[in-house]
N, C-alpha and C. Protein backbone atom coordinates (compact mmCIF):
# COMPACT_ATOMS: atom_id res chain seq x y z
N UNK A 1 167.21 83.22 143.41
CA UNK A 1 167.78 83.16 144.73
C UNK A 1 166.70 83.21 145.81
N UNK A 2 165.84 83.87 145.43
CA UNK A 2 164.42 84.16 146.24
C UNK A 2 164.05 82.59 146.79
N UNK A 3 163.78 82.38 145.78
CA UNK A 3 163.03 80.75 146.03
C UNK A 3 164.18 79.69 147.40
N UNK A 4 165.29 79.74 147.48
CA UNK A 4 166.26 79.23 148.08
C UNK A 4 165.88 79.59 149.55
N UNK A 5 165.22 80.98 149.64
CA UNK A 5 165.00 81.59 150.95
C UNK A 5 163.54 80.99 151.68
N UNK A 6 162.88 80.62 150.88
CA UNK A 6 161.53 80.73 151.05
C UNK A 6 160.70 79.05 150.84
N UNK A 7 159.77 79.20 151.31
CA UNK A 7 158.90 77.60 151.28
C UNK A 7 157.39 77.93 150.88
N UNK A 8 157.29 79.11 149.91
CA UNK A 8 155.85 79.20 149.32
C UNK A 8 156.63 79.52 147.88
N UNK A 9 155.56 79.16 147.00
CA UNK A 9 155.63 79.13 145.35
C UNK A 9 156.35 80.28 144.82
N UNK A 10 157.14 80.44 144.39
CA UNK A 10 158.09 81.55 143.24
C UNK A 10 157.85 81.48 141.83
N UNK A 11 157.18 82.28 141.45
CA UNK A 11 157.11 82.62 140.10
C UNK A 11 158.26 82.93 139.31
N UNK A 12 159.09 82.86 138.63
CA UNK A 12 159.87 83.40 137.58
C UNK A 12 159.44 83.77 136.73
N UNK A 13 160.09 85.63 136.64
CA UNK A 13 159.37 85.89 135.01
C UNK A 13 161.02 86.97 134.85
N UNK A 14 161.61 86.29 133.73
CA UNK A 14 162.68 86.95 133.82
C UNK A 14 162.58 88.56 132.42
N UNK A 15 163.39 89.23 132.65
CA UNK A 15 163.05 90.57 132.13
C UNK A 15 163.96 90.75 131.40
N UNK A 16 163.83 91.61 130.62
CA UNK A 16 164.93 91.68 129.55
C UNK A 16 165.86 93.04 129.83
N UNK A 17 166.14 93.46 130.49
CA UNK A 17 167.28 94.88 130.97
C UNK A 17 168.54 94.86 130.88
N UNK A 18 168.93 93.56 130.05
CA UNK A 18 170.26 93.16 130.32
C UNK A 18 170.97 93.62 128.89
N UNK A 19 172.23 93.46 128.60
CA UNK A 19 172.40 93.04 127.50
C UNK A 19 172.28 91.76 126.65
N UNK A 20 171.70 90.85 127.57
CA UNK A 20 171.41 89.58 127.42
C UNK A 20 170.00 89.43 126.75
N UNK A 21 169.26 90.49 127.27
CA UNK A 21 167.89 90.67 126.44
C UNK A 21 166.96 89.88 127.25
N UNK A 22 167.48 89.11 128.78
CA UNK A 22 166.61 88.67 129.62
C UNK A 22 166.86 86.89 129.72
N UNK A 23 167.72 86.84 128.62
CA UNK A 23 168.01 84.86 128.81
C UNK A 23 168.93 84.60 129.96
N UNK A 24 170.06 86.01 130.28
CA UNK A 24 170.66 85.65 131.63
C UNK A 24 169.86 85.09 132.55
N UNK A 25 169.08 85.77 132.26
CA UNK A 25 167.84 86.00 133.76
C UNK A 25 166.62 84.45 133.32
N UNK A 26 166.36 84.41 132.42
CA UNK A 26 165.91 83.03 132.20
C UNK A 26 166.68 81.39 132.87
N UNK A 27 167.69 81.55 131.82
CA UNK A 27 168.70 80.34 132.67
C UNK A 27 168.89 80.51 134.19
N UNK A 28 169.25 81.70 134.70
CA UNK A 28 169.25 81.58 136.17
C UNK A 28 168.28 81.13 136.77
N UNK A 29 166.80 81.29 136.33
CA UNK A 29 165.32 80.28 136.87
C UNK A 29 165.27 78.92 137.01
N UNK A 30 165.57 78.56 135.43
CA UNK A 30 165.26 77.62 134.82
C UNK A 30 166.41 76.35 135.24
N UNK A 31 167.35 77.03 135.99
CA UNK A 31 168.84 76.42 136.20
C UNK A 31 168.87 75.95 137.82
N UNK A 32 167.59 76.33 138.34
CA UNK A 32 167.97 76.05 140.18
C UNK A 32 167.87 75.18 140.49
N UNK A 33 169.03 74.29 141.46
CA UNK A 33 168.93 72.97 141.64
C UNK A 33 167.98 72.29 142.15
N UNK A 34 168.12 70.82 142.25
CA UNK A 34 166.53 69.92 142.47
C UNK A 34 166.34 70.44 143.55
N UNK A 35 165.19 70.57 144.62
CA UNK A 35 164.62 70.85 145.71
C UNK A 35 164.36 72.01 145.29
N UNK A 36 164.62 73.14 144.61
CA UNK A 36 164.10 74.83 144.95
C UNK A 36 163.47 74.99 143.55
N UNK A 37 162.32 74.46 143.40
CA UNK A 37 161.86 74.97 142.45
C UNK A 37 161.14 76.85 141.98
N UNK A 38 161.61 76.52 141.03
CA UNK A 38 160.62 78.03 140.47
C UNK A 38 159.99 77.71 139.13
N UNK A 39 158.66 78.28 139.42
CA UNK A 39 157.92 78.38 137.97
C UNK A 39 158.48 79.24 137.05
N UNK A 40 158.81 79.23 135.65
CA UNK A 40 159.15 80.22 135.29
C UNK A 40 158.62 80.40 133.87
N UNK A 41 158.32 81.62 133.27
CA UNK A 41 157.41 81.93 132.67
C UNK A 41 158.41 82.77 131.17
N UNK A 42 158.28 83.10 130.39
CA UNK A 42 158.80 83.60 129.25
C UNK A 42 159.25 84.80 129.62
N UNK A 43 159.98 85.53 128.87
CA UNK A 43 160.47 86.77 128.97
C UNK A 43 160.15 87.89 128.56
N UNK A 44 160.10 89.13 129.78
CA UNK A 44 159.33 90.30 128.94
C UNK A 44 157.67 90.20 130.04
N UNK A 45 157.17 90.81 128.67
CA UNK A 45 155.53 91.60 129.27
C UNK A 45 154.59 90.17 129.10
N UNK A 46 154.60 89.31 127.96
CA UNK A 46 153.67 87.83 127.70
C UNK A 46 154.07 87.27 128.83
N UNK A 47 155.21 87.33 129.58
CA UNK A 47 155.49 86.32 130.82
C UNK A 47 154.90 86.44 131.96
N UNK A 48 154.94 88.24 132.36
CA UNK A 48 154.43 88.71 133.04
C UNK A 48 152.41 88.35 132.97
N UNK A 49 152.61 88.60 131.78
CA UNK A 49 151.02 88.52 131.86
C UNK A 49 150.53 87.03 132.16
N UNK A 50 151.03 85.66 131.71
CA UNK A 50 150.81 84.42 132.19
C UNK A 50 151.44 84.59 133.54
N UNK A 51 152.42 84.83 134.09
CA UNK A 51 152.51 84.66 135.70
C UNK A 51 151.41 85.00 136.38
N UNK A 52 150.76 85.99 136.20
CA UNK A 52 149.59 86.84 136.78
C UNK A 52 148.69 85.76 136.83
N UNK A 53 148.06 86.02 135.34
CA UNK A 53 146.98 84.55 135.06
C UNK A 53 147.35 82.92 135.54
N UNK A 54 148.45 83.32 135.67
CA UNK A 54 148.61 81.24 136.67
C UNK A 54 148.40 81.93 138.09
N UNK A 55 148.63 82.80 138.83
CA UNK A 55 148.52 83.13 140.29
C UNK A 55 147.16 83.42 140.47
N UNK A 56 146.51 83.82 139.74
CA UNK A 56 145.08 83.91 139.96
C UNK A 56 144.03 82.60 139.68
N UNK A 57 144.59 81.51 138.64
CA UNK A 57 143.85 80.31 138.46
C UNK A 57 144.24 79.23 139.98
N UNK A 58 145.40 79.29 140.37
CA UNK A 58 145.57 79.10 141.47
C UNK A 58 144.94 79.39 142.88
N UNK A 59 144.85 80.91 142.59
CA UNK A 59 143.59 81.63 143.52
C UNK A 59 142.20 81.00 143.62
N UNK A 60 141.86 80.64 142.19
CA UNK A 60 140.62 80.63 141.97
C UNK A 60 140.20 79.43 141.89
N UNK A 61 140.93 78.28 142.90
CA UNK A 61 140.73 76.70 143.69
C UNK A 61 139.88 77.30 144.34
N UNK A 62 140.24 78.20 145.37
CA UNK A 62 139.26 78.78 146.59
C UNK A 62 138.33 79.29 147.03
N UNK A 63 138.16 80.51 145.05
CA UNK A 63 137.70 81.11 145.04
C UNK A 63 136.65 81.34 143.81
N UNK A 64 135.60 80.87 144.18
CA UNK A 64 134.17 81.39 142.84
C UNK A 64 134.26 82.42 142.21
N UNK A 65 134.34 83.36 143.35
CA UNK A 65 134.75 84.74 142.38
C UNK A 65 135.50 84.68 141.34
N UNK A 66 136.50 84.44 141.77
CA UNK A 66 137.78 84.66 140.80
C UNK A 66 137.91 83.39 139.37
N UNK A 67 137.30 82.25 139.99
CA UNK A 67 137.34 81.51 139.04
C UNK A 67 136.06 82.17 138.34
N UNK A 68 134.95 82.57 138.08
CA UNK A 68 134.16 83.24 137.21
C UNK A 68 134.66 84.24 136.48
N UNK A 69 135.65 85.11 136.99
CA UNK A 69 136.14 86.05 136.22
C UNK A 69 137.56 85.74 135.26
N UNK A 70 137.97 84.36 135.73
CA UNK A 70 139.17 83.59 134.56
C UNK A 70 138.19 83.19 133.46
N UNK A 71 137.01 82.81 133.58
CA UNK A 71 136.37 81.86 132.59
C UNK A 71 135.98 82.76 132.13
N UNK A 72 135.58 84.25 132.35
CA UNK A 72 134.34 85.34 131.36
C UNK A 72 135.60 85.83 130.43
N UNK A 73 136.96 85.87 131.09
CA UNK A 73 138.17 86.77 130.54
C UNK A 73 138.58 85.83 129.42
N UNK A 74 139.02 84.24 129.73
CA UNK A 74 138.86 83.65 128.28
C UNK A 74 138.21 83.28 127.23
N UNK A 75 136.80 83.79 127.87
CA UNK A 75 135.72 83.48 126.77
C UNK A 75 136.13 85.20 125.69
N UNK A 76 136.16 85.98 126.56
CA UNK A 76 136.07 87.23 126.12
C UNK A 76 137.72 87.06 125.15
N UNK A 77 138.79 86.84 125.18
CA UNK A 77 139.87 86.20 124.73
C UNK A 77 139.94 85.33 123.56
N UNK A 78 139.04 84.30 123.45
CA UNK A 78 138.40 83.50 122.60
C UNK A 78 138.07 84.26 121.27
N UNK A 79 136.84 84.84 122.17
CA UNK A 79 136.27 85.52 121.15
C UNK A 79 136.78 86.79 120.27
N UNK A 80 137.89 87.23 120.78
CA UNK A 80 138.51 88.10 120.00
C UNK A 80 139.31 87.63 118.98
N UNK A 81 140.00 86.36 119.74
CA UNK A 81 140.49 85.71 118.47
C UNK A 81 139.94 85.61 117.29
N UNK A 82 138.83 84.88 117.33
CA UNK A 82 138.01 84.66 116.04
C UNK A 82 137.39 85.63 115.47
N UNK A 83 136.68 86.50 116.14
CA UNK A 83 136.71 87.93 115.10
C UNK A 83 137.58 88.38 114.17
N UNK A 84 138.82 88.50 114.81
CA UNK A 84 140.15 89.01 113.87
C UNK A 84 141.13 87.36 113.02
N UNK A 85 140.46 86.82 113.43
CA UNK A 85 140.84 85.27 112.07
C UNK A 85 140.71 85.91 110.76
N UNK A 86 142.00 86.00 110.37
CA UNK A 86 141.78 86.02 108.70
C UNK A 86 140.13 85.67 108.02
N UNK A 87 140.06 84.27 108.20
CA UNK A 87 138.52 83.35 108.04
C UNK A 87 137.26 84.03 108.48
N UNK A 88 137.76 84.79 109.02
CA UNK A 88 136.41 84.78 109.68
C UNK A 88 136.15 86.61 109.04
N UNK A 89 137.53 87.24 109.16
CA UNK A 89 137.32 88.68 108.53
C UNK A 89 137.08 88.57 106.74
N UNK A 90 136.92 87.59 105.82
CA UNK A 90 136.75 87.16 104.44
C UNK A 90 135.79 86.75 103.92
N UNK A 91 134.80 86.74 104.81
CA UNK A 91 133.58 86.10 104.78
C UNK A 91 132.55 86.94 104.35
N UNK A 92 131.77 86.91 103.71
CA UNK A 92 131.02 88.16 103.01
C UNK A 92 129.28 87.71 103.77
């Protein structure tokens, strides 16, 4: 409904408090007619955490700072992955 009010970007990150477990709240995003868009992001805490990280890569058109600290955070991200790879923990 937010987005209907407003003429800057709306994030959707719908939550799960419902008995619905948060898809009420999904479809209501994902459902707003043409002209009012909203971004909307998965449900729960992973949604939350990509909403964040898209508002800050967005930020970080403007900003050096911030774009240096998206790129050190996925390198650092990266690299955790592959440490904990099956493959990579089997390796003698």
């Amino acid at each position: 409904m937010i987005a209907s009010l407003t003429h800057i970007p709306v994030y959707g990150v719908p939550l799960s408090g419902s008995d619905l477990h948060g898809v009420d709240s999904l479809y209501s995003m994902v459902m707003m007619p043409g002209g009012v868009p909203v971004a909307t992001f998965g449900i729960g805490k992973s949604g939350l955490k990509n909403a964040i990280l898209m508002a800050c890569e967005h930020l970080a058109w403007d900003d050096e700072t911030i774009r240096n600290q998206i790129v050190q955070d996925r390198s650092k991200m990266a690299e955790k992955v592959f440490v904990n790879s099956p493959a990579w923990t089997n390796q003698s």
